[in-house]
PDB file of N, CA and C in Angstrom:
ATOM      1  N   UNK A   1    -129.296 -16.655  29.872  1.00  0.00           N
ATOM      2  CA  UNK A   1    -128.698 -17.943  29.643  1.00  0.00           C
ATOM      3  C   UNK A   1    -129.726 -19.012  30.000  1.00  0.00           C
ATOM      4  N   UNK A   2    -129.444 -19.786  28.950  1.00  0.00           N
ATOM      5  CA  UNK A   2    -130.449 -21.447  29.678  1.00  0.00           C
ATOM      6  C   UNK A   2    -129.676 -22.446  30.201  1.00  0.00           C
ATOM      7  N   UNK A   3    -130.538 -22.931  31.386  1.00  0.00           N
ATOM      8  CA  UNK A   3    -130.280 -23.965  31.983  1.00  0.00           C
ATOM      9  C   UNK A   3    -130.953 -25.270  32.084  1.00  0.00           C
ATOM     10  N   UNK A   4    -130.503 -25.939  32.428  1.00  0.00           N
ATOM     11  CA  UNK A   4    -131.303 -27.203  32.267  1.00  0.00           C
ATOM     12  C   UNK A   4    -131.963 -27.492  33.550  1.00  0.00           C
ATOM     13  N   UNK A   5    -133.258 -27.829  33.059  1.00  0.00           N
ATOM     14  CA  UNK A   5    -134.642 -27.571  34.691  1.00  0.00           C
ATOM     15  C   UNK A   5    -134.048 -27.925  35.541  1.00  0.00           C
ATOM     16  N   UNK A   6    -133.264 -28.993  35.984  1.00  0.00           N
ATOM     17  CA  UNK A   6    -133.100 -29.294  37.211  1.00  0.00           C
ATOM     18  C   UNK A   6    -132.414 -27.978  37.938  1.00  0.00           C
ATOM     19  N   UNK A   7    -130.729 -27.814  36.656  1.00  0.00           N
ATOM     20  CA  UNK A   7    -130.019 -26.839  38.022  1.00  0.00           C
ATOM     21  C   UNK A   7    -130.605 -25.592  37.412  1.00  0.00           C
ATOM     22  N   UNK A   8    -131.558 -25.213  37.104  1.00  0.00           N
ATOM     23  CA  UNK A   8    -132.261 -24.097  37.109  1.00  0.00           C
ATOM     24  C   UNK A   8    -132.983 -23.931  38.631  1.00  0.00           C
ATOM     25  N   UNK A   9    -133.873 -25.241  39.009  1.00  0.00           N
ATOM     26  CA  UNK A   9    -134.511 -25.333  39.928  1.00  0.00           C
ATOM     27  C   UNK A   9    -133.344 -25.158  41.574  1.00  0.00           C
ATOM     28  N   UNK A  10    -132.496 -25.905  40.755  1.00  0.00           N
ATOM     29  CA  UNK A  10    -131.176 -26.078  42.988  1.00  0.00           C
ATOM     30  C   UNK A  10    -130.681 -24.672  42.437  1.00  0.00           C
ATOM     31  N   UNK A  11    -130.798 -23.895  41.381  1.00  0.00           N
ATOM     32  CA  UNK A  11    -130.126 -22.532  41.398  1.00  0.00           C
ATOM     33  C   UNK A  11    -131.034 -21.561  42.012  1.00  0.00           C
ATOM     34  N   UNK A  12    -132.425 -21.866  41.985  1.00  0.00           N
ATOM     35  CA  UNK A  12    -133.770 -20.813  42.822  1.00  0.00           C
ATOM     36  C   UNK A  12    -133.874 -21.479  43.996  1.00  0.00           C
ATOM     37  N   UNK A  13    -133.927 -22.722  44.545  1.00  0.00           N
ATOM     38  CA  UNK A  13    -133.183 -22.901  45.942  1.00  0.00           C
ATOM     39  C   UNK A  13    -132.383 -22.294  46.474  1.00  0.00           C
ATOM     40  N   UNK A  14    -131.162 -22.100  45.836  1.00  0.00           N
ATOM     41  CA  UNK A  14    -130.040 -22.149  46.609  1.00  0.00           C
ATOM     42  C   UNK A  14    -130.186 -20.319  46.596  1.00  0.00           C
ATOM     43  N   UNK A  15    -130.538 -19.548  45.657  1.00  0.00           N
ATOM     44  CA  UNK A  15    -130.757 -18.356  45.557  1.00  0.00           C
ATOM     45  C   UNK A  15    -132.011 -17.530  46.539  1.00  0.00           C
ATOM     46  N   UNK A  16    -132.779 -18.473  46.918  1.00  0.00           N
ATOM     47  CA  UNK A  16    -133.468 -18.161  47.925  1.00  0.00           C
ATOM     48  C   UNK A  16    -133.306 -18.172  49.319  1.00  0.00           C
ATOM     49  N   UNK A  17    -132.296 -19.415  49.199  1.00  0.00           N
ATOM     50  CA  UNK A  17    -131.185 -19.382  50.749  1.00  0.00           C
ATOM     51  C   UNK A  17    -130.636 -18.432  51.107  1.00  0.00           C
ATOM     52  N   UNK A  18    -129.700 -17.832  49.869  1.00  0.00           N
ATOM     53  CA  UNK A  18    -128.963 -16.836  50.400  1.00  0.00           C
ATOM     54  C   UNK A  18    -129.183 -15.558  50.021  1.00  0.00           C
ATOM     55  N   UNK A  19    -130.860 -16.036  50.285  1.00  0.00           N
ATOM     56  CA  UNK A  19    -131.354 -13.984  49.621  1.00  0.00           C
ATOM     57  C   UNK A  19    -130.372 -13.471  48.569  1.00  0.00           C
ATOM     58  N   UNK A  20    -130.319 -13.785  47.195  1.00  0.00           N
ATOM     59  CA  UNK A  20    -129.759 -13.356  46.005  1.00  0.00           C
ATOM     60  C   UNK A  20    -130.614 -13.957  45.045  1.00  0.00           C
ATOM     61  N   UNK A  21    -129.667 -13.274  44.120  1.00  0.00           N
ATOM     62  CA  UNK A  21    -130.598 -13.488  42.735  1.00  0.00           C
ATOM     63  C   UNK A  21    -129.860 -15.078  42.199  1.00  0.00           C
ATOM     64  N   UNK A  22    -130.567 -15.733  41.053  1.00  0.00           N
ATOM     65  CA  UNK A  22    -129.960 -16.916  40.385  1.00  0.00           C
ATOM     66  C   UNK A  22    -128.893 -15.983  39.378  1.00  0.00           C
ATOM     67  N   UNK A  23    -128.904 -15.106  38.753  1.00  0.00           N
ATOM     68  CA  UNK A  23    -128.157 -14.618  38.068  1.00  0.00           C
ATOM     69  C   UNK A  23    -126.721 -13.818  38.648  1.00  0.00           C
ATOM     70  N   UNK A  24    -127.178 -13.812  40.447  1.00  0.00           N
ATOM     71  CA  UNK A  24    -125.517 -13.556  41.027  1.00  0.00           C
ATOM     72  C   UNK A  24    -124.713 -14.869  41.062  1.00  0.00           C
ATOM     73  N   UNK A  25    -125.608 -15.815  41.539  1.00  0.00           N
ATOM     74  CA  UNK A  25    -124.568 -17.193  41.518  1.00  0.00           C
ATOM     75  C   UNK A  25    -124.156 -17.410  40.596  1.00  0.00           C
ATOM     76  N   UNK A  26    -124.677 -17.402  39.096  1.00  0.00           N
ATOM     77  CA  UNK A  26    -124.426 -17.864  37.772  1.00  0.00           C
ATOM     78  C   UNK A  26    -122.963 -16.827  37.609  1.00  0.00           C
ATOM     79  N   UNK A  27    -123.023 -15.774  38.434  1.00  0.00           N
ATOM     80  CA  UNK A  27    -121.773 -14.957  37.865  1.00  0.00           C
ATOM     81  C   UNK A  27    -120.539 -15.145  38.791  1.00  0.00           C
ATOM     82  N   UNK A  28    -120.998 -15.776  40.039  1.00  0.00           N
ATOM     83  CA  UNK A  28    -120.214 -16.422  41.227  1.00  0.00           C
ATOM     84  C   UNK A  28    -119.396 -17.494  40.837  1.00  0.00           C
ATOM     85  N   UNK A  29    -120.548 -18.505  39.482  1.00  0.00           N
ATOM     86  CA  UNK A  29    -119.818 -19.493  39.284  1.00  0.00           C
ATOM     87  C   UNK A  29    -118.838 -19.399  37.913  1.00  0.00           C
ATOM     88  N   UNK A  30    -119.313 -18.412  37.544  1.00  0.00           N
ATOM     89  CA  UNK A  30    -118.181 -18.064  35.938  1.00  0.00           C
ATOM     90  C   UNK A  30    -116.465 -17.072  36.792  1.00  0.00           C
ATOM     91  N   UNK A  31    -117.146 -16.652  37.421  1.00  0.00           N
ATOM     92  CA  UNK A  31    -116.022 -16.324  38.498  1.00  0.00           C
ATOM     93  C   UNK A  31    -114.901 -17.355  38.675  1.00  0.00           C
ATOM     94  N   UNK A  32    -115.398 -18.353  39.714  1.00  0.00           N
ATOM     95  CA  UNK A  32    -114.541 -19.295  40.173  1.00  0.00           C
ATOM     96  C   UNK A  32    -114.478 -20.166  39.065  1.00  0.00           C
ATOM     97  N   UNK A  33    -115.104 -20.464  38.005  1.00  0.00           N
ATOM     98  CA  UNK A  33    -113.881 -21.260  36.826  1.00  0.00           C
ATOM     99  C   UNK A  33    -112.925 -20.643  36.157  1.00  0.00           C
ATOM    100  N   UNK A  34    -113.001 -18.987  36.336  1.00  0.00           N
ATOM    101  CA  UNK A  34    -111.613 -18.529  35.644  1.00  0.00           C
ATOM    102  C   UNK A  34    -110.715 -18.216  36.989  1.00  0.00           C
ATOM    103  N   UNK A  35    -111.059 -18.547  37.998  1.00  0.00           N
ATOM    104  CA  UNK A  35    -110.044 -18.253  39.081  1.00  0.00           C
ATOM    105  C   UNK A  35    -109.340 -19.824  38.968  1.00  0.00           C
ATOM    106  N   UNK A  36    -109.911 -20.987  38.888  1.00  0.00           N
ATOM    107  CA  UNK A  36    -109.658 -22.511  39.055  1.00  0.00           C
ATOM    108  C   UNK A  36    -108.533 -22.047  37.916  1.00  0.00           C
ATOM    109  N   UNK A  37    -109.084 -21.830  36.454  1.00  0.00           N
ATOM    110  CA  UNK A  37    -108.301 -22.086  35.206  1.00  0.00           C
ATOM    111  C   UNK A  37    -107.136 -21.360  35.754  1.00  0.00           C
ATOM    112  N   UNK A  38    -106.785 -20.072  36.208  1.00  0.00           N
ATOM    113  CA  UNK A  38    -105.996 -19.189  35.910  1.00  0.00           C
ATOM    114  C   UNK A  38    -104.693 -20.183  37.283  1.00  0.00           C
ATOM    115  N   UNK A  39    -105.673 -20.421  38.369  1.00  0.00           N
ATOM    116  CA  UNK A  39    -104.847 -20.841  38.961  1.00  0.00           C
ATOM    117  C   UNK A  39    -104.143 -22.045  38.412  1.00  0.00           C
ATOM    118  N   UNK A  40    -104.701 -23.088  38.082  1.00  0.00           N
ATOM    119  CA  UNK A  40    -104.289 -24.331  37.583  1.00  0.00           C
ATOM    120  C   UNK A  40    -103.271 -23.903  36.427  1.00  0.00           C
ATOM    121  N   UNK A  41    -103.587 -22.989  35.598  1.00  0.00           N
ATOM    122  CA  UNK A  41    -102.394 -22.539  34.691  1.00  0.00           C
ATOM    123  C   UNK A  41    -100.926 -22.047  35.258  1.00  0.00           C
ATOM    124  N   UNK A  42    -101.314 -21.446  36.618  1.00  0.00           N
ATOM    125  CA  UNK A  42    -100.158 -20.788  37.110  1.00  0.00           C
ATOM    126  C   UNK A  42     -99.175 -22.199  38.123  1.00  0.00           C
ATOM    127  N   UNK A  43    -100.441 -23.172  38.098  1.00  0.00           N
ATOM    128  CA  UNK A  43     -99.011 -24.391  38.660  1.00  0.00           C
ATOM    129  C   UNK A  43     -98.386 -24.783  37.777  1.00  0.00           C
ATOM    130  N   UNK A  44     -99.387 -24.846  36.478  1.00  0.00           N
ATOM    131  CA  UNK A  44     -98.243 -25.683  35.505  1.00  0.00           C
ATOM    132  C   UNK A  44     -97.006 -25.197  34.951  1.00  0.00           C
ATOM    133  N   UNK A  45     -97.065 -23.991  35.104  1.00  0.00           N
ATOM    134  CA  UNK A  45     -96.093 -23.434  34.581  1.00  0.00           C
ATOM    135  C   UNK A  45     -94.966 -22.720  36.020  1.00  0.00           C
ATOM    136  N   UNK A  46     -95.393 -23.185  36.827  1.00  0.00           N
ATOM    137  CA  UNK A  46     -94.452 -23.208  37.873  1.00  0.00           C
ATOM    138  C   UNK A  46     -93.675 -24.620  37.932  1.00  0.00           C
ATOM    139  N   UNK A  47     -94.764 -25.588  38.268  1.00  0.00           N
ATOM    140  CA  UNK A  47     -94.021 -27.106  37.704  1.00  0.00           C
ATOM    141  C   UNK A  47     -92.802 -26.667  36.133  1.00  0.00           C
ATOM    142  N   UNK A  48     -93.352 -26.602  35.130  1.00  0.00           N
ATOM    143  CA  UNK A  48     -92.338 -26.320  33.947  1.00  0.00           C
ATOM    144  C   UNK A  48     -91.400 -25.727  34.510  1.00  0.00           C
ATOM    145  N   UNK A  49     -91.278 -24.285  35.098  1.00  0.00           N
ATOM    146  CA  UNK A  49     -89.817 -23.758  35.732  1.00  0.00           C
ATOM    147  C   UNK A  49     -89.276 -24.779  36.615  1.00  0.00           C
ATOM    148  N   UNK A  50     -89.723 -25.299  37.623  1.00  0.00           N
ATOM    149  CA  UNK A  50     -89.520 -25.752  38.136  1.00  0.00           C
ATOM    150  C   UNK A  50     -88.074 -27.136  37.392  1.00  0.00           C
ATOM    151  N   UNK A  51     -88.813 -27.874  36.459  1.00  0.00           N
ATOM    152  CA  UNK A  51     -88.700 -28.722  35.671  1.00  0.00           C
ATOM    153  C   UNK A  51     -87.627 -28.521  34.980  1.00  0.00           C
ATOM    154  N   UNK A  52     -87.479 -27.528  34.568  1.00  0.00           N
ATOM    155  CA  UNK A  52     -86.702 -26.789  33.409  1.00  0.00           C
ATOM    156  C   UNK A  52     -85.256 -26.487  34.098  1.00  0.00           C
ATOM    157  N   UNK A  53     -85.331 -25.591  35.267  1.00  0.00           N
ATOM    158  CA  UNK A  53     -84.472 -24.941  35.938  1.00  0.00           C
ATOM    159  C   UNK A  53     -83.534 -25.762  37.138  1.00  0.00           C
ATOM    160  N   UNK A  54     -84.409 -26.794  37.700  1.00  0.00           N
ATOM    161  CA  UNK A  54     -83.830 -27.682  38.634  1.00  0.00           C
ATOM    162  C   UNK A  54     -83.833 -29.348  38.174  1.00  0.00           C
ATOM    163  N   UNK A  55     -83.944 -29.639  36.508  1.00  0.00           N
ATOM    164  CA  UNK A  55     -83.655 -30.630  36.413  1.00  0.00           C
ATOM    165  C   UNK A  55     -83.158 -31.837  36.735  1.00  0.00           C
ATOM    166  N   UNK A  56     -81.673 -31.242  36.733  1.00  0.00           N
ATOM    167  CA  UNK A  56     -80.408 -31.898  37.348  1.00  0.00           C
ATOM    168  C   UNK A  56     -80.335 -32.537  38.999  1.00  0.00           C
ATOM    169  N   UNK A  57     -81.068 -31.664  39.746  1.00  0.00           N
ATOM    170  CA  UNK A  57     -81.280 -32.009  41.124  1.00  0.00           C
ATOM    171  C   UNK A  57     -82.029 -32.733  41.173  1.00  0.00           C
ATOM    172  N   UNK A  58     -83.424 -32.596  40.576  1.00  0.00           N
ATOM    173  CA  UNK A  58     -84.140 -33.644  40.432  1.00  0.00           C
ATOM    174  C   UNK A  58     -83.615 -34.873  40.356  1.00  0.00           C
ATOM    175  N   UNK A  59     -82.864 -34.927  38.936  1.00  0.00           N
ATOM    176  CA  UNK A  59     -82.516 -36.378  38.501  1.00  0.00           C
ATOM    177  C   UNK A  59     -81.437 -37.076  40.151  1.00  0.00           C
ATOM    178  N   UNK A  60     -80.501 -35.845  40.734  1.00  0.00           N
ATOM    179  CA  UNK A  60     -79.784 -36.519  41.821  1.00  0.00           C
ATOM    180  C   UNK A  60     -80.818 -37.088  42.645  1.00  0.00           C
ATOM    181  N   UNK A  61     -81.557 -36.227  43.056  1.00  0.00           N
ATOM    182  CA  UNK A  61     -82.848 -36.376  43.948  1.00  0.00           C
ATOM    183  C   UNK A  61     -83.113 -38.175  43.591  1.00  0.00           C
ATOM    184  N   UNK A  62     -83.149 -38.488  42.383  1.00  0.00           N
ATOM    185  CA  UNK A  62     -84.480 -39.601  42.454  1.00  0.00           C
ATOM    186  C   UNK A  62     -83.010 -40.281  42.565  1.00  0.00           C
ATOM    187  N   UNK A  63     -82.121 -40.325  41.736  1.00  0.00           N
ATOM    188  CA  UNK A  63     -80.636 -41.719  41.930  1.00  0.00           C
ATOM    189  C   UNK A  63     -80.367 -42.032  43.228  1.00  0.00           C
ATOM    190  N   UNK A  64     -80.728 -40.848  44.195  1.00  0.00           N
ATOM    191  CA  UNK A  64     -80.337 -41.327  45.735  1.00  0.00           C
ATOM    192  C   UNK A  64     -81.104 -42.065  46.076  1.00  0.00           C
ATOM    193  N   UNK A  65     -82.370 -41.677  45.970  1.00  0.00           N
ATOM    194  CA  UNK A  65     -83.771 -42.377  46.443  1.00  0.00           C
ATOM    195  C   UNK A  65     -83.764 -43.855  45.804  1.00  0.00           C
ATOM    196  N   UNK A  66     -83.203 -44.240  45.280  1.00  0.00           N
ATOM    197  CA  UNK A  66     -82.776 -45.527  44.515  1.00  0.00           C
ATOM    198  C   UNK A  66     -81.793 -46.231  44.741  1.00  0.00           C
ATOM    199  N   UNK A  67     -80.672 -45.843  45.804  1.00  0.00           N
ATOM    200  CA  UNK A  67     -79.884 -46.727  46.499  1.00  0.00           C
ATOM    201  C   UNK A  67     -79.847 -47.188  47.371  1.00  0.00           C
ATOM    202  N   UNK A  68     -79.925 -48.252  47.602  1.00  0.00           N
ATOM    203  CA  UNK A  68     -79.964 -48.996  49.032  1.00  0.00           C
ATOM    204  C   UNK A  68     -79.035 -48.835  50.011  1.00  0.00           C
ATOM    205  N   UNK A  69     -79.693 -48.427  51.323  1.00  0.00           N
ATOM    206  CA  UNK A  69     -79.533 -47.740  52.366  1.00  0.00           C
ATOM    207  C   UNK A  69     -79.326 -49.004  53.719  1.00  0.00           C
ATOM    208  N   UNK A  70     -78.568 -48.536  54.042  1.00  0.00           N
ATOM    209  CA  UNK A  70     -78.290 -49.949  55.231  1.00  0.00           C
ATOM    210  C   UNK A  70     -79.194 -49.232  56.377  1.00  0.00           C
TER     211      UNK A  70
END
């Protein structure tokens, strides 16, 4: 894969820090964007159940929060 000189260069830094190769981080970091995606997919669709299933409470939820309270 190509990179562009700079983070080619903080990738042989940073690969020399931690005694590894540039091509483990590169797989460290394709790693954690499908862990981010997968996670971020799994809120939204917890929000949607969420959304879907407890609507109604919701809506009580916010009408209370909207009356004035002595």
């Amino acid at each position: 894969m190509r990179v562009p000189e700079d983070l080619d260069r903080r990738l042989e830094q940073l690969a020399a820090e931690e005694h590894t190769s540039k091509s483990a981080l590169l797989l460290q970091g394709e790693e954690l964007v499908l862990q981010r995606h997968r996670r971020s997919r799994e809120i939204g669709e917890g929000l949607d159940f969420v959304m879907s299933h407890d609507a109604e409470l919701l809506t009580r939820l916010r009408m209370r929060d909207r009356v004035p309270r002595d």
